[in-house]
N, C-alpha and C. Protein backbone atom coordinates (compact mmCIF):
# COMPACT_ATOMS: atom_id res chain seq x y z
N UNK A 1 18.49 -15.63 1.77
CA UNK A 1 17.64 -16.05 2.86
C UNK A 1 16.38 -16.68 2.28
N UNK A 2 16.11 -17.90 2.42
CA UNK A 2 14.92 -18.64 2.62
C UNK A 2 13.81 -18.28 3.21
N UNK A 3 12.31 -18.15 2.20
CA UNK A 3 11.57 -18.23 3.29
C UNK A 3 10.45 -19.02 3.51
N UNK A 4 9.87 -19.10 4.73
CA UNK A 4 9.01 -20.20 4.77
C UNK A 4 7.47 -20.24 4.30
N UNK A 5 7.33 -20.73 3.14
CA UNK A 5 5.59 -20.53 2.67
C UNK A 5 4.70 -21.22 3.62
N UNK A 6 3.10 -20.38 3.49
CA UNK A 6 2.12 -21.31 4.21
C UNK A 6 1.59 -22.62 4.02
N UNK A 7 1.16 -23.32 3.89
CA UNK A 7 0.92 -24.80 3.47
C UNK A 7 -0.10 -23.82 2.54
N UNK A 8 -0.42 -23.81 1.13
CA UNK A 8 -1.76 -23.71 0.60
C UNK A 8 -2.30 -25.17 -0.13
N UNK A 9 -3.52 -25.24 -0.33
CA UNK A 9 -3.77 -26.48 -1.06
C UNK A 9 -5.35 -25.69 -1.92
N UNK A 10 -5.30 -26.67 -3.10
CA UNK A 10 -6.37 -26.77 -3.74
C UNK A 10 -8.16 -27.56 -3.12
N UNK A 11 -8.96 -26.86 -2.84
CA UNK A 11 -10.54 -27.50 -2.81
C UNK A 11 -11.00 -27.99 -3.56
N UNK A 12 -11.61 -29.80 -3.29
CA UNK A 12 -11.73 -30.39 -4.07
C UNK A 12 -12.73 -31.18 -3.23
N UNK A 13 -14.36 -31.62 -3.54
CA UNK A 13 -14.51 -31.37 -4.80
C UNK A 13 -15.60 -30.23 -4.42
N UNK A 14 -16.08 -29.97 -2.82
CA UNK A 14 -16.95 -28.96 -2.77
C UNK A 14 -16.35 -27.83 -1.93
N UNK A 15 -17.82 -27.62 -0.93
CA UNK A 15 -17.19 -26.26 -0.11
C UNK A 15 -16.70 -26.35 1.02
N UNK A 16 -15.65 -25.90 1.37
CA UNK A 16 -14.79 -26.12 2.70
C UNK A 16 -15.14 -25.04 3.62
N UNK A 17 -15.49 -24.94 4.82
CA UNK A 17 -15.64 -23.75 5.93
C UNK A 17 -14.37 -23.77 6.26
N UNK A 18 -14.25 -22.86 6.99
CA UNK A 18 -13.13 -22.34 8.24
C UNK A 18 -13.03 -23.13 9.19
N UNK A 19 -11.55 -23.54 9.52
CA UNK A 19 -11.49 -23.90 11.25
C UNK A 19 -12.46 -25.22 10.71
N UNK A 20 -11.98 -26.03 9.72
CA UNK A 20 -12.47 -27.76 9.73
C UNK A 20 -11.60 -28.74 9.36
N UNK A 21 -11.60 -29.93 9.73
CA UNK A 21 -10.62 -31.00 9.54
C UNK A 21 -10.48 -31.09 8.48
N UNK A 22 -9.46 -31.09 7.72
CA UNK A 22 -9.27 -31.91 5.88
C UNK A 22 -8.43 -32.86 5.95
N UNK A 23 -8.53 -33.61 4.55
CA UNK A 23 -7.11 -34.64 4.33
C UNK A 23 -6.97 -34.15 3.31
N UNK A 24 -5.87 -34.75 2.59
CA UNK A 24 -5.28 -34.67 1.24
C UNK A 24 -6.08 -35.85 0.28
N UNK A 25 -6.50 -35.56 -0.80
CA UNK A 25 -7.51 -35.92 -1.47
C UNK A 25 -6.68 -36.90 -2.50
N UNK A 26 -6.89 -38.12 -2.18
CA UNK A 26 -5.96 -39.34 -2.91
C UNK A 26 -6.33 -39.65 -3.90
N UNK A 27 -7.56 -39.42 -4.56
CA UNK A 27 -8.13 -39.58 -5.82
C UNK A 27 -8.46 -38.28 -7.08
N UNK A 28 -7.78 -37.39 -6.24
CA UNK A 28 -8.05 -36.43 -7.42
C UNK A 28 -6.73 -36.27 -7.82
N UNK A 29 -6.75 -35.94 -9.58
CA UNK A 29 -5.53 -35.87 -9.97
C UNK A 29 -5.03 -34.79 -10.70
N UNK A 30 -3.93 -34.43 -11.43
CA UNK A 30 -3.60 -33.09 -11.26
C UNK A 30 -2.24 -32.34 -11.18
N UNK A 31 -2.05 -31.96 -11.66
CA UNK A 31 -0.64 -30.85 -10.61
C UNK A 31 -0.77 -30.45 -9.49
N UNK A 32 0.04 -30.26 -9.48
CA UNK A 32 0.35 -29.47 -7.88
C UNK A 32 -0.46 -28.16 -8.24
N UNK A 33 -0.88 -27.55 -7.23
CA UNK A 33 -1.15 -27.87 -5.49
C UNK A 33 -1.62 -28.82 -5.15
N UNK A 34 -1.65 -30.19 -3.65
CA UNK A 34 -2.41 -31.11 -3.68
C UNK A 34 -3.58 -30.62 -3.39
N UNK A 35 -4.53 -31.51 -3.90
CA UNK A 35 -6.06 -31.00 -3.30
C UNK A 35 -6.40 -31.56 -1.94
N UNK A 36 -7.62 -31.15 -1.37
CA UNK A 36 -7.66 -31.42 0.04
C UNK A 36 -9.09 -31.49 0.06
N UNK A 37 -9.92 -32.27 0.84
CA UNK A 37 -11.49 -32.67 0.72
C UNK A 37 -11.41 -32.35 2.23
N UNK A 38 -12.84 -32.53 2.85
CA UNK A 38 -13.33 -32.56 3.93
C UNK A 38 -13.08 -33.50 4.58
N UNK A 39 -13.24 -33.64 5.65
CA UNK A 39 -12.48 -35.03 6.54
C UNK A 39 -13.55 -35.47 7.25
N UNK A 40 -13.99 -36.59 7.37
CA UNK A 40 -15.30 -37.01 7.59
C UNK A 40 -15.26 -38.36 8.78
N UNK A 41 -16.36 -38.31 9.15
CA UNK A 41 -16.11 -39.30 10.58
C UNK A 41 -14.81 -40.36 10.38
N UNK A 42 -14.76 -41.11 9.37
CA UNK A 42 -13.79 -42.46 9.48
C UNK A 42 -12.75 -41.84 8.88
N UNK A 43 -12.36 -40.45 8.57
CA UNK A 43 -11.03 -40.00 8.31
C UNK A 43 -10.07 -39.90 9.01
N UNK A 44 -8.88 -39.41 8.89
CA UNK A 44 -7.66 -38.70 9.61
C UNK A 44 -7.42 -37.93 9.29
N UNK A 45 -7.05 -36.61 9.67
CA UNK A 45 -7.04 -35.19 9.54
C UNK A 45 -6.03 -35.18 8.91
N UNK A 46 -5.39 -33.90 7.85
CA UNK A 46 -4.24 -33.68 7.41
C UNK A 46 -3.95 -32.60 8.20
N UNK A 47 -5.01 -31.71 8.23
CA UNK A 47 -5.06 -30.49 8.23
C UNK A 47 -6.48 -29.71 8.62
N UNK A 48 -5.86 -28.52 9.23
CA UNK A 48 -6.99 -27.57 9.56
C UNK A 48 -7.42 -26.15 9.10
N UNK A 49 -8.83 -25.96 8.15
CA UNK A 49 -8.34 -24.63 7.15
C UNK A 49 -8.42 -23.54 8.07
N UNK A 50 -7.68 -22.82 7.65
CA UNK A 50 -7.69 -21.32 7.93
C UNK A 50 -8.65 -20.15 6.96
N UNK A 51 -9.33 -20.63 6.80
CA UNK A 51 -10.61 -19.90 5.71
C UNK A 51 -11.63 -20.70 5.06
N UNK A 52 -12.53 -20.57 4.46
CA UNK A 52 -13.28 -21.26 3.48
C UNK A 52 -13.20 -21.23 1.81
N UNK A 53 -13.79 -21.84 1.49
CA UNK A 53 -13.14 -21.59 -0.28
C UNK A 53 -14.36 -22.79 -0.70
N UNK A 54 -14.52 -22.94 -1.58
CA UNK A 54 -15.13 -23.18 -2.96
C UNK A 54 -14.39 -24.40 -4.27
N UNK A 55 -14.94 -24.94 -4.65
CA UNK A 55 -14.09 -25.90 -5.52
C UNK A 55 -13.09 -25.42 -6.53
N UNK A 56 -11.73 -25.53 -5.92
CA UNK A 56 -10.76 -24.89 -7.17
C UNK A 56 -10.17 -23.61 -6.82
N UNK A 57 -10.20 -23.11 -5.25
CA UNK A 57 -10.17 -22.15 -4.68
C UNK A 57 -8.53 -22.85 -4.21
N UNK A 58 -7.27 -21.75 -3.71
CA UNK A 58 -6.41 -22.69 -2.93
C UNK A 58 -6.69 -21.39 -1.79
N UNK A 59 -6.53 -22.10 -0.65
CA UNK A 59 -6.65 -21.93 1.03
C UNK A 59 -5.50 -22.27 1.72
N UNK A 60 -5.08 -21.40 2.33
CA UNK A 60 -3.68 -21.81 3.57
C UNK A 60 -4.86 -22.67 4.93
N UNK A 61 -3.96 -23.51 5.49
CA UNK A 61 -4.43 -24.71 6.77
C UNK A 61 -3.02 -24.22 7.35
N UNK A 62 -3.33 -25.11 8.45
CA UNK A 62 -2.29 -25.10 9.74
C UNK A 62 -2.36 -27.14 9.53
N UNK A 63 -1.05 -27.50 9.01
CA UNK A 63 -0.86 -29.05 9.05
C UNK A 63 -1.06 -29.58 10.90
N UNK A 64 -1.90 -30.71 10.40
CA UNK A 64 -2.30 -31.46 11.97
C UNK A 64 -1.78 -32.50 11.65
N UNK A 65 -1.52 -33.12 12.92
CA UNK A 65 -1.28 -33.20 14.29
C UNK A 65 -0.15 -32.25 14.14
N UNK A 66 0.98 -32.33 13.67
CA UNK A 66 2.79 -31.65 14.25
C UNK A 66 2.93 -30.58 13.06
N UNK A 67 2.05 -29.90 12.52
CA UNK A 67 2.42 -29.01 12.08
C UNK A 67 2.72 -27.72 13.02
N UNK A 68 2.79 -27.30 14.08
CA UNK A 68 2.94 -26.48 14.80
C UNK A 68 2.84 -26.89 16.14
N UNK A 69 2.91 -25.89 17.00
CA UNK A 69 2.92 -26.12 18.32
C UNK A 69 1.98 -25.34 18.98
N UNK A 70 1.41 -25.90 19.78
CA UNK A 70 0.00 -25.12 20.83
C UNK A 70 -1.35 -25.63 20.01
N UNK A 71 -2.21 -25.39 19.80
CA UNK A 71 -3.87 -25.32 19.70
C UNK A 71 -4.10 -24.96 18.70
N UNK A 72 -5.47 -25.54 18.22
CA UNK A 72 -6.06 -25.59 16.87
C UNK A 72 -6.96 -24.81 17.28
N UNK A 73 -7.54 -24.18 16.73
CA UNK A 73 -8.96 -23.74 16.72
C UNK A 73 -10.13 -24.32 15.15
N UNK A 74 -11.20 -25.08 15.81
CA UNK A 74 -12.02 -26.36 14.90
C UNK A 74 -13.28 -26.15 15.65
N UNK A 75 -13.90 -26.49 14.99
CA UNK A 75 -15.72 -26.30 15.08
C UNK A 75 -16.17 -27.49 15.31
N UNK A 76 -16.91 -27.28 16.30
CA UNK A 76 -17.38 -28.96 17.10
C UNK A 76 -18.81 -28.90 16.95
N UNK A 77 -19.30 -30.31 16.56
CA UNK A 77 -20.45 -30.34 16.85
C UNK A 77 -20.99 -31.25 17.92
N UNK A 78 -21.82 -31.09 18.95
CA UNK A 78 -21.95 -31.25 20.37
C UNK A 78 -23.32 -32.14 20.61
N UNK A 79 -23.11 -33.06 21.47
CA UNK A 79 -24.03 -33.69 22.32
C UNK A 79 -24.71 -33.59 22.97
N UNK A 80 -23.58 -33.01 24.15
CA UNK A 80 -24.02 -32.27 25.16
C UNK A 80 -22.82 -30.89 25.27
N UNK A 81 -22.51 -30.13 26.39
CA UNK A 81 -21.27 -29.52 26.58
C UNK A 81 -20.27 -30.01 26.18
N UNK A 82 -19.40 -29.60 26.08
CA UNK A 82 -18.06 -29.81 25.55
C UNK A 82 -17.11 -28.97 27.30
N UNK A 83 -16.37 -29.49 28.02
CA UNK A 83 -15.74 -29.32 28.69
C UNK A 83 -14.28 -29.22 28.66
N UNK A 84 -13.73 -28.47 29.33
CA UNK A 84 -11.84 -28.90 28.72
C UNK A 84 -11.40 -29.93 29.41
N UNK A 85 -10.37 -30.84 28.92
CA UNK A 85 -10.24 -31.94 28.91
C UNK A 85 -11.01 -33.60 28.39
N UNK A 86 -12.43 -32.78 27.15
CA UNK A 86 -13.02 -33.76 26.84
C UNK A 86 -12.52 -34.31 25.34
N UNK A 87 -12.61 -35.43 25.29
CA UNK A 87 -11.86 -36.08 24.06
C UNK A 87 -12.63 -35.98 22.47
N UNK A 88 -11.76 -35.50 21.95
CA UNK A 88 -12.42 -35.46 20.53
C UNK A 88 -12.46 -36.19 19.42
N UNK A 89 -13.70 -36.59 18.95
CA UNK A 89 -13.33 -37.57 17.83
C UNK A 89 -13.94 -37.10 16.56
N UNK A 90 -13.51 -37.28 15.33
CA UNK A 90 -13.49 -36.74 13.90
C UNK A 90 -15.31 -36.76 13.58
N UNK A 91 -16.63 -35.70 12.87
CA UNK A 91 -17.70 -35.45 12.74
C UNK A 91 -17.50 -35.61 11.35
N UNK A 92 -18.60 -35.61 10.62
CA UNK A 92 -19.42 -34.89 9.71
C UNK A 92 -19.08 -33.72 9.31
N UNK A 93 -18.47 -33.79 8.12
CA UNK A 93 -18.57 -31.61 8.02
C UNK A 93 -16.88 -31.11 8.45
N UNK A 94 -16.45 -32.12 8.46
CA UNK A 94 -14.58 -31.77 9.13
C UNK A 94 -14.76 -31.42 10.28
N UNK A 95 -15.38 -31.52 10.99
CA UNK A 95 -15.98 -31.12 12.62
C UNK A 95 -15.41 -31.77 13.28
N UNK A 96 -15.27 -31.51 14.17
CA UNK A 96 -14.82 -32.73 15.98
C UNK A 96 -16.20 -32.51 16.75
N UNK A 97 -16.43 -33.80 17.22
CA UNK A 97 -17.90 -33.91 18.27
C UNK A 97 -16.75 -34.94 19.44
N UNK A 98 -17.85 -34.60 20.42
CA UNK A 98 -17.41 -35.29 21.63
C UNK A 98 -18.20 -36.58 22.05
N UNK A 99 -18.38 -37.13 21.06
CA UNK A 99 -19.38 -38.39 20.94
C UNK A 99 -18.80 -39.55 19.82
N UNK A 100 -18.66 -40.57 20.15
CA UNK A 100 -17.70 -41.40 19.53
C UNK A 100 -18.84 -42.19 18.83
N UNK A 101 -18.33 -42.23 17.30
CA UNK A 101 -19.65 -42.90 16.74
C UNK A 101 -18.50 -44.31 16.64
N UNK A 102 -19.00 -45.44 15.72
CA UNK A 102 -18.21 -46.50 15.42
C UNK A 102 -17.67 -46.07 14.26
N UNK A 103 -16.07 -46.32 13.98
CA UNK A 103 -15.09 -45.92 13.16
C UNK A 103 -14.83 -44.48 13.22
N UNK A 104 -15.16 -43.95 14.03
CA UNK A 104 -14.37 -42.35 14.08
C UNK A 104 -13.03 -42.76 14.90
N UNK A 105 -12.26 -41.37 14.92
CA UNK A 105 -11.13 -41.51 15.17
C UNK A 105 -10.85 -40.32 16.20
N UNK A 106 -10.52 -40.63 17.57
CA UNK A 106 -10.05 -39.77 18.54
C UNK A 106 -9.17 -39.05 18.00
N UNK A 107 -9.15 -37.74 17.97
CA UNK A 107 -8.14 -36.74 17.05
C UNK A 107 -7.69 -35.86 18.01
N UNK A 108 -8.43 -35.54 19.48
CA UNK A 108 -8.07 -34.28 19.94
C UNK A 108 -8.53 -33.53 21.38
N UNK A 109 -8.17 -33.21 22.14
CA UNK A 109 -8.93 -32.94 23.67
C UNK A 109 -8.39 -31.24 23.70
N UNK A 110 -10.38 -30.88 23.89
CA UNK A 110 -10.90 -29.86 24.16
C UNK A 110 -9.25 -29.24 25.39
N UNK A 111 -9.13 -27.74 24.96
CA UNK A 111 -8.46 -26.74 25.98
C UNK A 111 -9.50 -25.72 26.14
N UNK A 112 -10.85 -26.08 25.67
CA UNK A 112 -11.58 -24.79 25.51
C UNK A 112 -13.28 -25.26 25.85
N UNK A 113 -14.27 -24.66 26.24
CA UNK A 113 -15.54 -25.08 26.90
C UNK A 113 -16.22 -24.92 25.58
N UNK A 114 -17.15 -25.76 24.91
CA UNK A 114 -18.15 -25.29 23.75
C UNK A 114 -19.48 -25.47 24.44
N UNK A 115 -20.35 -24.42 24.07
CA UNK A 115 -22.09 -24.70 25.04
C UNK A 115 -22.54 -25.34 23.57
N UNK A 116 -22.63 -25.03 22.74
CA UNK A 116 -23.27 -25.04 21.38
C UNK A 116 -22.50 -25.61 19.98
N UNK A 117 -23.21 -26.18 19.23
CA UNK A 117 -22.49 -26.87 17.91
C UNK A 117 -22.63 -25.87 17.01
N UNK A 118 -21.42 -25.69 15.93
CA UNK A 118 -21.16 -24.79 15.75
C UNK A 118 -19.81 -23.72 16.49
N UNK A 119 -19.49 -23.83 17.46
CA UNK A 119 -18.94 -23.23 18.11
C UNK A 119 -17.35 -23.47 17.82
N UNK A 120 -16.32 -22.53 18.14
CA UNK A 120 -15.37 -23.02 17.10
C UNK A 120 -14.30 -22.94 19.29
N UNK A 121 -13.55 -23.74 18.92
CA UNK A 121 -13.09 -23.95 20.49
C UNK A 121 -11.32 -24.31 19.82
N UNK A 122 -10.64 -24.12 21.10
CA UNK A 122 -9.15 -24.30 20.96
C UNK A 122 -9.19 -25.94 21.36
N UNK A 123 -8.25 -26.90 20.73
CA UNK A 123 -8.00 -28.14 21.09
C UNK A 123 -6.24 -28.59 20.50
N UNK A 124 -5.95 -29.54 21.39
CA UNK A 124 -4.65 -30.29 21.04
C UNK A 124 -5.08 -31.33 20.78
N UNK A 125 -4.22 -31.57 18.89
CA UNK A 125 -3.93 -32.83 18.87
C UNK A 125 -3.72 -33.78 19.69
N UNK A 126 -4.24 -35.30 19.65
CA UNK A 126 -3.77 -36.21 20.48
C UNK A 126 -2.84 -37.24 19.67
N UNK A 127 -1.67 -37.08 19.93
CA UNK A 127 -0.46 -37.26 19.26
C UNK A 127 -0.55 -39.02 18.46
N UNK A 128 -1.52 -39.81 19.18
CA UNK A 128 -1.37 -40.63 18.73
C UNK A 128 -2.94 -41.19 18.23
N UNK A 129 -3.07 -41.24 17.24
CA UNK A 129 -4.71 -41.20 16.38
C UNK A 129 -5.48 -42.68 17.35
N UNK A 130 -6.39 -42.39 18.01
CA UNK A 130 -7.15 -43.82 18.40
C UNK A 130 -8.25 -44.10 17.46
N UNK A 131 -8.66 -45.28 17.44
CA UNK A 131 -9.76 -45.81 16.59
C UNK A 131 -10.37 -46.31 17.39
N UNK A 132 -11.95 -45.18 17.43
CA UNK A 132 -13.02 -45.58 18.41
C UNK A 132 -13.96 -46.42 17.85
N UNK A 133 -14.19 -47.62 18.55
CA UNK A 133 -14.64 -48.97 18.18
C UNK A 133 -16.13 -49.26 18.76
N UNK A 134 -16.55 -48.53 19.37
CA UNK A 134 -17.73 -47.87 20.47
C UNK A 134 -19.00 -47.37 19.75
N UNK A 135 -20.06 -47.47 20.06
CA UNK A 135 -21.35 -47.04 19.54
C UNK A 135 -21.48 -45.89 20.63
């Protein structure tokens, strides 16, 4: 019987929080495990950690968009409220904010109310990545 491992990956090149967007880190090189950086406004998510870690640390994520089924839980940083059904686009910090800067990328709509940034809220992928073109 087979069994199924967690996704782990290597931190690269600083500190990763909990519950934040990453990608897979195309310039660092290496063996396996792949490394994984922070995911930053003009990114696309790979992934969402499930802990924090340190450079050189490996951390299990939950793979985004179709790595699973149901809700992420990710740390938003806020404008104003965050409401459910409001659209999320990629922050600073692997964060989702509900404020579309130019070149972020719609990643995700709130299932969950945030009053405060910082606040870590349930959201679904939005299956198909938009590129917000908008100030």
């Amino acid at each position: 019987m087979s069994r199924i491992l967690e996704p782990t990956f290597k931190v690269t090149p600083a500190t990763m929080g909990a519950r934040r967007l990453a990608k897979i880190n195309t310039s660092a090189t290496g063996a396996a495990p792949a490394k994984i950086s922070i995911c930053g406004v003009t990114g696309i998510p790979h992934c969402v950690t499930r802990m924090s870690g340190v450079t050189g640390d490996l951390i299990s994520v939950d793979m985004f968009p179709f790595g699973r089924n149901g809700t992420y839980e990710v740390e938003v940083t806020i404008s104003t409220a965050i409401n459910v059904g409001t659209a999320l686009y990629c922050a600073a910090g692997g964060r989702l904010t509900d404020h579309a800067t130019t070149n972020a990328y719609l990643v995700a709509v709130a299932v969950q109310q945030a009053a405060a940034s910082g606040d870590h809220i349930q959201v679904i992928p939005n299956p198909i990545v938009t590129f917000a073109t908008t100030t």
